[in-house]
N, C-alpha and C. Protein backbone atom coordinates (compact mmCIF):
# COMPACT_ATOMS: atom_id res chain seq x y z
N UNK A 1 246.92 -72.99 -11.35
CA UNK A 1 246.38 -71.72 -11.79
C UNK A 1 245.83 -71.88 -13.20
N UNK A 2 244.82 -71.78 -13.45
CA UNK A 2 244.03 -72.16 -14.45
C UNK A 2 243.65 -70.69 -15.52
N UNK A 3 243.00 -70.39 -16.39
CA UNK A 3 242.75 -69.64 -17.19
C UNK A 3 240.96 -68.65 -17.05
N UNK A 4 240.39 -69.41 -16.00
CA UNK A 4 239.23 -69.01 -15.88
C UNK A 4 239.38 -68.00 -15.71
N UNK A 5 239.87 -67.14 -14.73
CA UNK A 5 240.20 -65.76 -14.20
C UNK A 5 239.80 -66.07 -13.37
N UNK A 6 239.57 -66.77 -12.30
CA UNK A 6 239.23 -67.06 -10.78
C UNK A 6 240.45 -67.12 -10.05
N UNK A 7 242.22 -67.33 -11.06
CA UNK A 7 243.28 -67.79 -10.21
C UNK A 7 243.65 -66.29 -9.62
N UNK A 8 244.49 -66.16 -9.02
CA UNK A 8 245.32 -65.35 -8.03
C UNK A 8 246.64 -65.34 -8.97
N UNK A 9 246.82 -63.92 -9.72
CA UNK A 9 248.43 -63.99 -9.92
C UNK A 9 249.10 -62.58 -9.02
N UNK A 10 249.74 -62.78 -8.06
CA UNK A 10 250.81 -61.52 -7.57
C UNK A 10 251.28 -60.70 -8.14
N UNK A 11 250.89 -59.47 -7.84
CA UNK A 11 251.44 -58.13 -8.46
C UNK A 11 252.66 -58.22 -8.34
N UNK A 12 253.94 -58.11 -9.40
CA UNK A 12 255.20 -58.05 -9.67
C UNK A 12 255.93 -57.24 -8.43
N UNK A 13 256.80 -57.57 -7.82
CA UNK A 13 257.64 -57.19 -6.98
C UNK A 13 258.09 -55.52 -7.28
N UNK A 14 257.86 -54.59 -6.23
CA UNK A 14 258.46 -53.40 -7.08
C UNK A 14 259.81 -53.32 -6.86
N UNK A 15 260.03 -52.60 -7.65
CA UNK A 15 261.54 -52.43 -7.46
C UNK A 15 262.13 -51.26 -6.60
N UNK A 16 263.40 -51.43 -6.28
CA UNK A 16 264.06 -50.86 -5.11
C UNK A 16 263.72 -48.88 -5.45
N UNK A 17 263.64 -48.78 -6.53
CA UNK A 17 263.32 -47.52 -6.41
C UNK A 17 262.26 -46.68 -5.92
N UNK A 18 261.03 -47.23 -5.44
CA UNK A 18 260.31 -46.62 -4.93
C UNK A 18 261.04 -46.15 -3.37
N UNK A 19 262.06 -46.89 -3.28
CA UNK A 19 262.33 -46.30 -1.53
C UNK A 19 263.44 -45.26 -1.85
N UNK A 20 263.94 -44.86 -2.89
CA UNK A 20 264.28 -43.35 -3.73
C UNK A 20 263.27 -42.62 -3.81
N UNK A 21 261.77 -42.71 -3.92
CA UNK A 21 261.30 -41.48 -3.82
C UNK A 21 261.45 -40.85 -2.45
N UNK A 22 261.91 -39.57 -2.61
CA UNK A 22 261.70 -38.72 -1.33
C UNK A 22 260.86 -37.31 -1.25
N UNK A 23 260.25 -37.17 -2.35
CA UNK A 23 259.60 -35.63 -3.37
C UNK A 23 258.59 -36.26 -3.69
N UNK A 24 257.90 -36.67 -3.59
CA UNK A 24 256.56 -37.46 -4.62
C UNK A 24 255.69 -36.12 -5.34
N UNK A 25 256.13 -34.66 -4.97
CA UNK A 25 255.84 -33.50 -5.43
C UNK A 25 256.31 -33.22 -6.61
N UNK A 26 257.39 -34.08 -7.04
CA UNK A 26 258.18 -34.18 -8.16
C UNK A 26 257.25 -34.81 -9.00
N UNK A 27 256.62 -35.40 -8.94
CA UNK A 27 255.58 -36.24 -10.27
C UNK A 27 254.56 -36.31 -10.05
N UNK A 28 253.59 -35.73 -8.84
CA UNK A 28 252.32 -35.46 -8.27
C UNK A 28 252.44 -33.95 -8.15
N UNK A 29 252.49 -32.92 -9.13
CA UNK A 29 253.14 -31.31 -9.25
C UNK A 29 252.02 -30.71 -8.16
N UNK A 30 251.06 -31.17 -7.92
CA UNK A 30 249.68 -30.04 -7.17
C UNK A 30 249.22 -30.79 -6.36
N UNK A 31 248.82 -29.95 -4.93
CA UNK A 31 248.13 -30.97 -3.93
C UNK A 31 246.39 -30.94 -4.34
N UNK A 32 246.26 -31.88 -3.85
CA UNK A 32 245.02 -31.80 -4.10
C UNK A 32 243.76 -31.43 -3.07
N UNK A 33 243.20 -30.71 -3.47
CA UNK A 33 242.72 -29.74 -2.72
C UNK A 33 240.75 -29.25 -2.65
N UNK A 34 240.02 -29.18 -1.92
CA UNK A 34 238.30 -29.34 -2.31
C UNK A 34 237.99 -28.50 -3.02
N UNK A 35 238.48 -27.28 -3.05
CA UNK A 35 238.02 -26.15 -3.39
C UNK A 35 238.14 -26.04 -5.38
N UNK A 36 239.30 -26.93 -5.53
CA UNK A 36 239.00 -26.76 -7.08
C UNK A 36 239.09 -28.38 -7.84
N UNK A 37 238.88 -27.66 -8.45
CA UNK A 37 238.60 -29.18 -9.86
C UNK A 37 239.80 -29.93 -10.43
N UNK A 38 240.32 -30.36 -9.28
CA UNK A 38 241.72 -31.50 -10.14
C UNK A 38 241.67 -32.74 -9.62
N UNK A 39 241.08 -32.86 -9.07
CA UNK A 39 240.77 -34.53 -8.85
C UNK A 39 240.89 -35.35 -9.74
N UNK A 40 240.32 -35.17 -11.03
CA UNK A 40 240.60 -36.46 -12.02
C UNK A 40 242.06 -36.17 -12.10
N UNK A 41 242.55 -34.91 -12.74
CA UNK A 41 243.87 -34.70 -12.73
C UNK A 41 244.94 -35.34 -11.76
N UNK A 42 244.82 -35.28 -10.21
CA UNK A 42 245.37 -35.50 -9.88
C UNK A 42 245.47 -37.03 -9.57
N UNK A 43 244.22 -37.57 -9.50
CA UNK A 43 244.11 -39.47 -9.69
C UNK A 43 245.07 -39.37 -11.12
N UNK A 44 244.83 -39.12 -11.76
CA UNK A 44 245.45 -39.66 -12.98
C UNK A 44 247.25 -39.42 -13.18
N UNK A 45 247.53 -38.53 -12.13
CA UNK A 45 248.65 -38.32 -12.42
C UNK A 45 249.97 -39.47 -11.01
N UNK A 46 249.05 -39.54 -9.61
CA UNK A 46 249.04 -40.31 -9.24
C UNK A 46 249.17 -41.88 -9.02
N UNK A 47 247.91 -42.39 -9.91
CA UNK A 47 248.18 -43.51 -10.20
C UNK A 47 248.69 -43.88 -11.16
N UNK A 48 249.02 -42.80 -12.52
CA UNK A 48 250.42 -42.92 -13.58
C UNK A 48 251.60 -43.24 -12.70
N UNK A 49 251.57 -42.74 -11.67
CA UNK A 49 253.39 -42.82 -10.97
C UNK A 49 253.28 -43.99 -10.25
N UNK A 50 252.14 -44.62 -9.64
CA UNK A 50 251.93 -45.83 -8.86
C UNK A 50 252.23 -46.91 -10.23
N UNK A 51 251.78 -46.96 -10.99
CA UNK A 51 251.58 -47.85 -12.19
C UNK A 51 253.11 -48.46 -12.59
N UNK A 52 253.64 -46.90 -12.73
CA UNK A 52 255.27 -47.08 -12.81
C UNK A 52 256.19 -47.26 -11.95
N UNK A 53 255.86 -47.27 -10.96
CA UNK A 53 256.52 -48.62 -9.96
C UNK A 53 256.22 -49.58 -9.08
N UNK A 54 255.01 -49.80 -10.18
CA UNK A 54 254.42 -51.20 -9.96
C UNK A 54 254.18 -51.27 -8.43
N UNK A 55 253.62 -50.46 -7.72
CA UNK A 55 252.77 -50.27 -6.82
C UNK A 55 251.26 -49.69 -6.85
N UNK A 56 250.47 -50.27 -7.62
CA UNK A 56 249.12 -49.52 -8.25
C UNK A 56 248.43 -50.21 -7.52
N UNK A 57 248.80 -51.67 -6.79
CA UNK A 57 247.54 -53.17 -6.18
C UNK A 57 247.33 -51.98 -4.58
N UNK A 58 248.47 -51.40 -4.41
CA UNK A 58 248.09 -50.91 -3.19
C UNK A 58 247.09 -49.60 -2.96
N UNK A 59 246.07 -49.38 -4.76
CA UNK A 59 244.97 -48.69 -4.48
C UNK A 59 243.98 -49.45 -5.36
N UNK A 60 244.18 -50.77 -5.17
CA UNK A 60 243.22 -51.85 -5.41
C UNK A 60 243.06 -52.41 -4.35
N UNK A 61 241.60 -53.46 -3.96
CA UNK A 61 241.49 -54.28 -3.05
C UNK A 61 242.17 -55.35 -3.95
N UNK A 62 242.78 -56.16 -2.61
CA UNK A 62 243.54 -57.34 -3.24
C UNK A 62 243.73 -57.61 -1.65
N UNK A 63 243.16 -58.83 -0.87
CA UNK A 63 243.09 -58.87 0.00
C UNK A 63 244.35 -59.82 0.72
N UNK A 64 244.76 -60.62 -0.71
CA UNK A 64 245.61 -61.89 -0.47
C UNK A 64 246.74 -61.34 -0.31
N UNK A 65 247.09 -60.25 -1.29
CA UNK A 65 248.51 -59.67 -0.60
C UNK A 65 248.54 -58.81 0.74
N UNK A 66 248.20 -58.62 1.41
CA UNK A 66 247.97 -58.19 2.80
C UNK A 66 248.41 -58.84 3.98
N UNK A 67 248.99 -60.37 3.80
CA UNK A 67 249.66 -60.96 4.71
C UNK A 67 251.08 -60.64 4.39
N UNK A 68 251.41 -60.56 3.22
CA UNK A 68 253.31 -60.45 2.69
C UNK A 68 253.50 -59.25 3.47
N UNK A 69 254.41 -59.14 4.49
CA UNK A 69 255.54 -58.35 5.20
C UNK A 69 255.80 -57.39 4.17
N UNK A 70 256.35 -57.76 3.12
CA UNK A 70 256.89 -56.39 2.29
C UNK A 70 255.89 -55.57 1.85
N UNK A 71 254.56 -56.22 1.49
CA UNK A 71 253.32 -55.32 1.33
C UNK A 71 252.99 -54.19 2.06
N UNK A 72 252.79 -54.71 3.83
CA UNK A 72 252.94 -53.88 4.96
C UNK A 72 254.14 -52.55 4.49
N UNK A 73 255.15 -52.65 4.41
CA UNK A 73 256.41 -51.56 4.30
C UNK A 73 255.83 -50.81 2.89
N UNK A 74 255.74 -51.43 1.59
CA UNK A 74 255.13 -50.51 0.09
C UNK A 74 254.17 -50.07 0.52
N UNK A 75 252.85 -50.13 1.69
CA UNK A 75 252.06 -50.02 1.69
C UNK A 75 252.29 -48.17 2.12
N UNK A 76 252.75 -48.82 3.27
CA UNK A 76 253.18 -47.39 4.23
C UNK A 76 253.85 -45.83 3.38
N UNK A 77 254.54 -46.74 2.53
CA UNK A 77 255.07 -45.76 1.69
C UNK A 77 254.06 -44.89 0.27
N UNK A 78 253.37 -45.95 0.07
CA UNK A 78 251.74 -45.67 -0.54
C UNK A 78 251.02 -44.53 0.26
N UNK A 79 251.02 -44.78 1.38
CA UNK A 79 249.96 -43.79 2.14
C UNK A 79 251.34 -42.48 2.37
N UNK A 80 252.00 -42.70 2.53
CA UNK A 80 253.26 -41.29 2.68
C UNK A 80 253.03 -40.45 1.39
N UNK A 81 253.09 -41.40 0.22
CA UNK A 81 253.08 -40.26 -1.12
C UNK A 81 251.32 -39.83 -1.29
N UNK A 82 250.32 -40.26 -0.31
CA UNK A 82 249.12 -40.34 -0.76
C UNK A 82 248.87 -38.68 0.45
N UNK A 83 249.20 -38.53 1.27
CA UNK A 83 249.40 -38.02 2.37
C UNK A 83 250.22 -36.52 2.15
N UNK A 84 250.92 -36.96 1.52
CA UNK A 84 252.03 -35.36 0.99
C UNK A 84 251.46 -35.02 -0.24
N UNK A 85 250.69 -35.35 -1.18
CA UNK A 85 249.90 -34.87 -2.36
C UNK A 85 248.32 -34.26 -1.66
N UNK A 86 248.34 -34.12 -0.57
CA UNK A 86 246.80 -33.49 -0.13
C UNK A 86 247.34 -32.19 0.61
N UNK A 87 246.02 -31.64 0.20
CA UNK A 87 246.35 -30.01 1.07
C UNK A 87 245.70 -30.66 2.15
N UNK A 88 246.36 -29.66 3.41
CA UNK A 88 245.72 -29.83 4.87
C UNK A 88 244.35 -30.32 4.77
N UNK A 89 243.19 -29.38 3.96
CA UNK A 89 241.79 -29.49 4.06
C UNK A 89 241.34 -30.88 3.59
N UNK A 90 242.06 -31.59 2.75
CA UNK A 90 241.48 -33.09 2.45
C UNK A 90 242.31 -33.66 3.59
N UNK A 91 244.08 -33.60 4.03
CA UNK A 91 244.19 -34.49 4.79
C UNK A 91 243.63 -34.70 6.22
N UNK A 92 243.36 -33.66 6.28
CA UNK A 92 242.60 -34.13 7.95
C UNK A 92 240.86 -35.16 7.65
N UNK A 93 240.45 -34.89 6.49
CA UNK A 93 239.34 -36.42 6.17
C UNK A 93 239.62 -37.35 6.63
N UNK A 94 241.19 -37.59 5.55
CA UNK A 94 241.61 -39.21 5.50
C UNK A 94 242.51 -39.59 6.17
N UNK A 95 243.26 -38.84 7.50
CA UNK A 95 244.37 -39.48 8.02
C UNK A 95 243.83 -40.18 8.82
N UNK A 96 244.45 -41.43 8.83
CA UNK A 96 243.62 -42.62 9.93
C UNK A 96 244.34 -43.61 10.48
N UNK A 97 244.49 -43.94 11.73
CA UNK A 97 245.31 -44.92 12.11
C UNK A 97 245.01 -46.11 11.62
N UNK A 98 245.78 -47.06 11.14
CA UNK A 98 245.26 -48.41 10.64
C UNK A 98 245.06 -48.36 9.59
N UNK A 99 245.07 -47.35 8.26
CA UNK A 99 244.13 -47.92 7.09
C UNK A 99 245.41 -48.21 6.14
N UNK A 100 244.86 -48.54 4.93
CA UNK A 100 245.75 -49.20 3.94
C UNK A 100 246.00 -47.80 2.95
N UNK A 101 246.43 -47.97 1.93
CA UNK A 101 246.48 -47.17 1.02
C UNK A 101 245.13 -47.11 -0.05
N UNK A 102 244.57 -48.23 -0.03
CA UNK A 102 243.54 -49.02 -0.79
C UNK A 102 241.97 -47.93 -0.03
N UNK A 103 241.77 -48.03 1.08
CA UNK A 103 241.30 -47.39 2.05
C UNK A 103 241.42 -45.78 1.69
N UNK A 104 242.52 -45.43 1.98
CA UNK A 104 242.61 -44.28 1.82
C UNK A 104 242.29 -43.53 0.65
N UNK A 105 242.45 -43.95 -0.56
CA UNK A 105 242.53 -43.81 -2.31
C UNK A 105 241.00 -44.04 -1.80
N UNK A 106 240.37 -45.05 -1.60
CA UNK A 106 239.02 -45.21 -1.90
C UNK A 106 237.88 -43.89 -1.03
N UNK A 107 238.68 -43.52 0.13
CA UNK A 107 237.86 -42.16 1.14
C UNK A 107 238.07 -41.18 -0.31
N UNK A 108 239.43 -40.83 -0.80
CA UNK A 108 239.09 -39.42 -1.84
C UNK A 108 238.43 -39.68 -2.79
N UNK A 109 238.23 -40.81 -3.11
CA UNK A 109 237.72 -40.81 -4.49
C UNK A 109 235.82 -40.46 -3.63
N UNK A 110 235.42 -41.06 -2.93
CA UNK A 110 233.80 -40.70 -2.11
C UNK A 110 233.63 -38.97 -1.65
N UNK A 111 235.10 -38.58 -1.36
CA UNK A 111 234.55 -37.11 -1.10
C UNK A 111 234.74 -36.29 -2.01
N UNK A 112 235.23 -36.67 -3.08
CA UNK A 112 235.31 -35.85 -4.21
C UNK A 112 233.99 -36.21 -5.45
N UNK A 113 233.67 -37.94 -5.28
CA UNK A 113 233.09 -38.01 -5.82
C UNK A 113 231.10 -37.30 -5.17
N UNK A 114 230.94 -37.08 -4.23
CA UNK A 114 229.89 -36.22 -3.28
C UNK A 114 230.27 -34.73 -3.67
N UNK A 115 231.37 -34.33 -3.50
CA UNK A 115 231.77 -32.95 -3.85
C UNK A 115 231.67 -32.62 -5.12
N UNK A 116 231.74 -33.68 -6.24
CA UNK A 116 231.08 -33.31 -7.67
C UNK A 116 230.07 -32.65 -8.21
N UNK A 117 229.18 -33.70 -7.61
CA UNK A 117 227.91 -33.45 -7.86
C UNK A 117 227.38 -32.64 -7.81
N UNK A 118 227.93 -31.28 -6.47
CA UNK A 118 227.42 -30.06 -5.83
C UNK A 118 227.80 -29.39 -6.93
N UNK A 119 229.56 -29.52 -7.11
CA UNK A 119 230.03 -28.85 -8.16
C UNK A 119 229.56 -28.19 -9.42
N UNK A 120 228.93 -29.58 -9.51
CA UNK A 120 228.62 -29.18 -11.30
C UNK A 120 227.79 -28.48 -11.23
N UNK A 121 226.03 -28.53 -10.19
CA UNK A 121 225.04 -27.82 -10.33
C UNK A 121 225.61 -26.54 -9.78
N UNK A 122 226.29 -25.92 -8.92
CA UNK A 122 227.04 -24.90 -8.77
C UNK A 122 227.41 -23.84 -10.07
N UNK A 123 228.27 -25.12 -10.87
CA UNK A 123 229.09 -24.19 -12.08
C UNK A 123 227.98 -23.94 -13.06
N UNK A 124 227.12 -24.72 -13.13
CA UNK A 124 226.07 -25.03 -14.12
C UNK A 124 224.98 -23.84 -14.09
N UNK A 125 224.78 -23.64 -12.69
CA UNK A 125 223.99 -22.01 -12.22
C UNK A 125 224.49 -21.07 -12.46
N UNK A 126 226.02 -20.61 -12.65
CA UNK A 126 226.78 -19.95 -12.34
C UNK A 126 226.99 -19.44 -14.10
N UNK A 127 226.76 -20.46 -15.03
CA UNK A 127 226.85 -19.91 -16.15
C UNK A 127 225.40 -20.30 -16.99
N UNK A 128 224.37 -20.66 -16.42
CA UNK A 128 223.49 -19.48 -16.81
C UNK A 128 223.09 -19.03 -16.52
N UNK A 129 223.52 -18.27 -14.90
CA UNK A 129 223.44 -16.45 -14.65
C UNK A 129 224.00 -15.97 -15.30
N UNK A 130 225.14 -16.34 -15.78
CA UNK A 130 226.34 -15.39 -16.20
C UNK A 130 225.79 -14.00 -16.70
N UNK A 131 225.86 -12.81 -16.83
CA UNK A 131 226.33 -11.98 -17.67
C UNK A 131 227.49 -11.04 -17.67
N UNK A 132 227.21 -10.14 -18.81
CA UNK A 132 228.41 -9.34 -19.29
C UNK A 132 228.21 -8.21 -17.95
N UNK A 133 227.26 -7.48 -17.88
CA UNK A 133 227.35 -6.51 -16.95
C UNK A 133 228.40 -5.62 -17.17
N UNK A 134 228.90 -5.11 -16.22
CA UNK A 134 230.22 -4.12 -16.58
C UNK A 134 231.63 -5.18 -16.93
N UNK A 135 231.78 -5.94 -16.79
CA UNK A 135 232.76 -6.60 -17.38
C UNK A 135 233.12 -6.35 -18.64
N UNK A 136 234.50 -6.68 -19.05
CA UNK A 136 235.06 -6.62 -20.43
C UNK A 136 234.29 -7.73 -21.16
N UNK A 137 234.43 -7.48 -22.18
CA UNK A 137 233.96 -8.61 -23.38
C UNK A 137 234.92 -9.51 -23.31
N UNK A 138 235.96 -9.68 -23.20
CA UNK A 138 236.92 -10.06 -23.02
C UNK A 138 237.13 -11.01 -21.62
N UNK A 139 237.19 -10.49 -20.48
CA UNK A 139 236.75 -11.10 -19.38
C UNK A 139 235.19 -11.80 -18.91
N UNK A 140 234.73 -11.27 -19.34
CA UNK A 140 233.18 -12.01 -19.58
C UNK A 140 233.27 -13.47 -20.21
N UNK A 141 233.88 -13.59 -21.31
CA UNK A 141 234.16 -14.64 -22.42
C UNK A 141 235.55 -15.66 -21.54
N UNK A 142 236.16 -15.02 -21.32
CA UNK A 142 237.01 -15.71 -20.33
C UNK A 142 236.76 -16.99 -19.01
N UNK A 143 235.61 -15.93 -18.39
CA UNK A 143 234.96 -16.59 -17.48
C UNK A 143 234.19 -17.75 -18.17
N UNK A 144 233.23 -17.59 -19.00
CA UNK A 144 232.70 -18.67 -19.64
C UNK A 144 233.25 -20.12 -19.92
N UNK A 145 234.16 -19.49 -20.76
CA UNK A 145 235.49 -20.91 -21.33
C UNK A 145 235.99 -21.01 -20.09
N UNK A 146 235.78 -20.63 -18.84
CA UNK A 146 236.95 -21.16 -17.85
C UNK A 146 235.89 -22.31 -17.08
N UNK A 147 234.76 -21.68 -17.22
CA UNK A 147 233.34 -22.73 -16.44
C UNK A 147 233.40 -23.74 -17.45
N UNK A 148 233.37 -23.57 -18.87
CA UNK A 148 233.39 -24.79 -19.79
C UNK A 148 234.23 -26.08 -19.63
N UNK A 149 235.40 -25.05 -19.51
CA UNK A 149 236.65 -26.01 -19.64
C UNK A 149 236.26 -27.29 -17.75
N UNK A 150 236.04 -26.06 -16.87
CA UNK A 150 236.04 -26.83 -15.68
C UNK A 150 234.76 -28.05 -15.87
N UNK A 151 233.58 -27.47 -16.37
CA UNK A 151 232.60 -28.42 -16.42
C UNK A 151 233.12 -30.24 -17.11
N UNK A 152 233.81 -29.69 -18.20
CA UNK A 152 234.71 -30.79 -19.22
C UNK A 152 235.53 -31.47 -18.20
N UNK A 153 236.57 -30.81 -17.22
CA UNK A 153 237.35 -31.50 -16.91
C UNK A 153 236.88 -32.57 -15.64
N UNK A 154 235.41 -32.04 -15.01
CA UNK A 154 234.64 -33.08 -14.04
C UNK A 154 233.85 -33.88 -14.52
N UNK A 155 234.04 -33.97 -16.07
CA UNK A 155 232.72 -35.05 -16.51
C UNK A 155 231.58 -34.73 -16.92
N UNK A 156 231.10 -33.27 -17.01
CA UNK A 156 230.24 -32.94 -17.51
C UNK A 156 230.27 -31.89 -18.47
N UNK A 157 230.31 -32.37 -19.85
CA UNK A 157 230.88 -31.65 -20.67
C UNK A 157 229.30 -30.63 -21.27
N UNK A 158 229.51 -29.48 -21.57
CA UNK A 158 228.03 -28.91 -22.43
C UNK A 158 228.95 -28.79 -24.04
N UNK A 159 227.75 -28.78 -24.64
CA UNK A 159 227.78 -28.90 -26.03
C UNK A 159 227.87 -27.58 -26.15
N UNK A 160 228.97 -26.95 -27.28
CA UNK A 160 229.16 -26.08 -27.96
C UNK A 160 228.64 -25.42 -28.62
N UNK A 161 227.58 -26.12 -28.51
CA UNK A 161 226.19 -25.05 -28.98
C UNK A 161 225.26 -23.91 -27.38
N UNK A 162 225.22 -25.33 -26.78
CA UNK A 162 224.78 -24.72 -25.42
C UNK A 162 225.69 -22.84 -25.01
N UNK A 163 227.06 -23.45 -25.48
CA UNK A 163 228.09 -22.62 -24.90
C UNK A 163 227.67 -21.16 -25.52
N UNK A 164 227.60 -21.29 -26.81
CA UNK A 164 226.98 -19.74 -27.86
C UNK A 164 225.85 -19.36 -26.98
N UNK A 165 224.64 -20.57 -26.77
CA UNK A 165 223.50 -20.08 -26.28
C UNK A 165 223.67 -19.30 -24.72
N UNK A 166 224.56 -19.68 -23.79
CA UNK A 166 225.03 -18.74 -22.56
C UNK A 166 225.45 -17.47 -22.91
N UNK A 167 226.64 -17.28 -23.77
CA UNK A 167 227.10 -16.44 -24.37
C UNK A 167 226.60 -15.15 -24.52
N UNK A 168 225.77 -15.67 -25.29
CA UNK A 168 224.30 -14.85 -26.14
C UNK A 168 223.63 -14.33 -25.00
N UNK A 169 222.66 -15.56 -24.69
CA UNK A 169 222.29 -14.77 -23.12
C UNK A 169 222.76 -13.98 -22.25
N UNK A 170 223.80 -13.95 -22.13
CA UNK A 170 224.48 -13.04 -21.32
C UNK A 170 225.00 -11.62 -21.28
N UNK A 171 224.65 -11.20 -23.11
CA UNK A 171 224.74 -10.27 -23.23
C UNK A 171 224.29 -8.82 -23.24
N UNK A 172 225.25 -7.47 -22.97
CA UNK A 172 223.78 -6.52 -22.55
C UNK A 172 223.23 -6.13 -23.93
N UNK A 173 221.87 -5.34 -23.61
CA UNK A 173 221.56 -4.86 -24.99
C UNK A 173 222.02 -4.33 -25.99
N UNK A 174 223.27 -3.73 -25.71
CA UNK A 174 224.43 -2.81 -26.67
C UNK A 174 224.62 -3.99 -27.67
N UNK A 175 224.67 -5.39 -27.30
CA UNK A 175 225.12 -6.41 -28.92
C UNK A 175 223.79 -6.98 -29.47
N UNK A 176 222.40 -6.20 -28.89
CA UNK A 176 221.43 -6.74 -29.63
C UNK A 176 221.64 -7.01 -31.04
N UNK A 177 222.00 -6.09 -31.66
CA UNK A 177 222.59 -6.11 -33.26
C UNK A 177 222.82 -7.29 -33.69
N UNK A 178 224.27 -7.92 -32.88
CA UNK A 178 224.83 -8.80 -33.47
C UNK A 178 224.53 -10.51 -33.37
N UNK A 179 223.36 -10.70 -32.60
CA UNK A 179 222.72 -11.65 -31.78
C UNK A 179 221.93 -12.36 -33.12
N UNK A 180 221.37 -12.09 -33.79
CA UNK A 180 220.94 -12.73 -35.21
C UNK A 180 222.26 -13.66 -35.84
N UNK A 181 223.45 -12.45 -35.87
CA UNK A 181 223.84 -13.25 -36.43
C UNK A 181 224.67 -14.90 -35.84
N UNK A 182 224.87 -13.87 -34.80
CA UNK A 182 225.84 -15.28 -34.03
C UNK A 182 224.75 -16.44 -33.92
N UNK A 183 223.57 -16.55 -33.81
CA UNK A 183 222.34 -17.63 -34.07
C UNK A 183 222.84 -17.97 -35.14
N UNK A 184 223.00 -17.50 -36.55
CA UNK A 184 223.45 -18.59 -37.35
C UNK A 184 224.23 -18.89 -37.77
C-alpha cells in the first residue's frame, strides 16, 4: 500500500453499537419529506450519525467492501435507519429490492436534488409577488423572512439588499411615505 492514493484502505470496523440503535428517530428528529425544505438538514444530520459509527462507506461507493459478509448485515441496517427517517411520500421512490444503502442515499439525494430546482423558482416567484394586501405588517414581514430563510437553507441565498427591495415592493400605498426612507 503505497502513498499515491490509488491504495485501498478499509473503513474501520464499526462497533457493536450500531446494533443498539433501535430509534434512529432519536438522532434523525424529522422525516424527511418533498413537500418542505430539509433535505440538507436532514443529510446532514444523518450522515453526522453515520460518521459516528463509522458506518458513512455505506453511503459511499466503495465497491471492494461489498464482498465482506459483515458489510452485507451494516448494510441492511443502513437502509433500516435510511427507510424509518422518510415519510411514506419519499419512501415509496426508494424502497427497492436489492439495493445498497449507497444506492439508496444516492436516489434522495437526485429527487431532491430535481425537486430543488422547481423549488427555488417557485419560492423565488412567490416573493416577488409578495404583497402586503390585507395582511398584518407583521405577518407580511414574517412571510418574507420565512421565504428568505428557506431560500438560504436550499442554497440559494438573496442578498439583503434584494430582501428590502421585495419588502418595499410589496407594500400598499398607505407606506408610500416611508419608502424614501427605507431606500436609504
Amino acid at each position: 500500500m503505497g502513498t499515491d492514493g490509488d491504495s485501498y484502505n478499509p473503513p474501520s470496523k464499526p462497533n457493536d453499537k450500531i446494533y443498539m440503535i433501535t430509534n434512529i428517530k432519536s438522532y434523525v428528529t424529522f422525516l424527511l419529506d418533498l413537500d418542505h425544505l430539509c433535505h440538507d438538514s436532514w443529510k446532514d444530520l444523518f450522515k453526522t450519525h453515520c460518521i459516528g459509527y463509522k458506518v458513512s462507506n455505506h453511503l459511499e461507493d466503495n465497491p471492494l467492501v461489498i464482498t465482506d459478509p459483515e458489510w452485507h448485515t451494516i448494510n441492511n441496517i443502513v437502509k433500516q435507519w435510511l427507510y424509518r427517517t422518510l415519510l411514506q411520500s419519499v419512501l415509496q421512490y426508494v424502497i427497492k429490492i436489492d439495493t445498497t444503502g449507497v444506492e439508496i442515499w444516492k436516489f434522495i439525494e437526485l429527487i431532491f436534488l430535481e425537486n430543488k430546482e422547481s423549488k427555488i423558482t417557485e419560492l423565488d416567484d412567490e416573493l416577488r409577488s409578495l404583497s402586503l394586501g390585507d395582511s398584518s405588517t407583521h405577518d407580511y414581514c414574517n412571510r418574507i423572512k420565512s421565504i428568505f430563510d428557506l431560500l438560504s437553507n436550499i442554497g440559494s441565498p438573496i442578498s439583503e439588499r434584494n430582501l428590502v427591495i421585495y419588502v418595499i415592493n410589496g407594500l400598499s400605498p398607505t407606506y408610500s411615505h416611508i419608502i424614501p426612507t427605507i431606500h436609504y
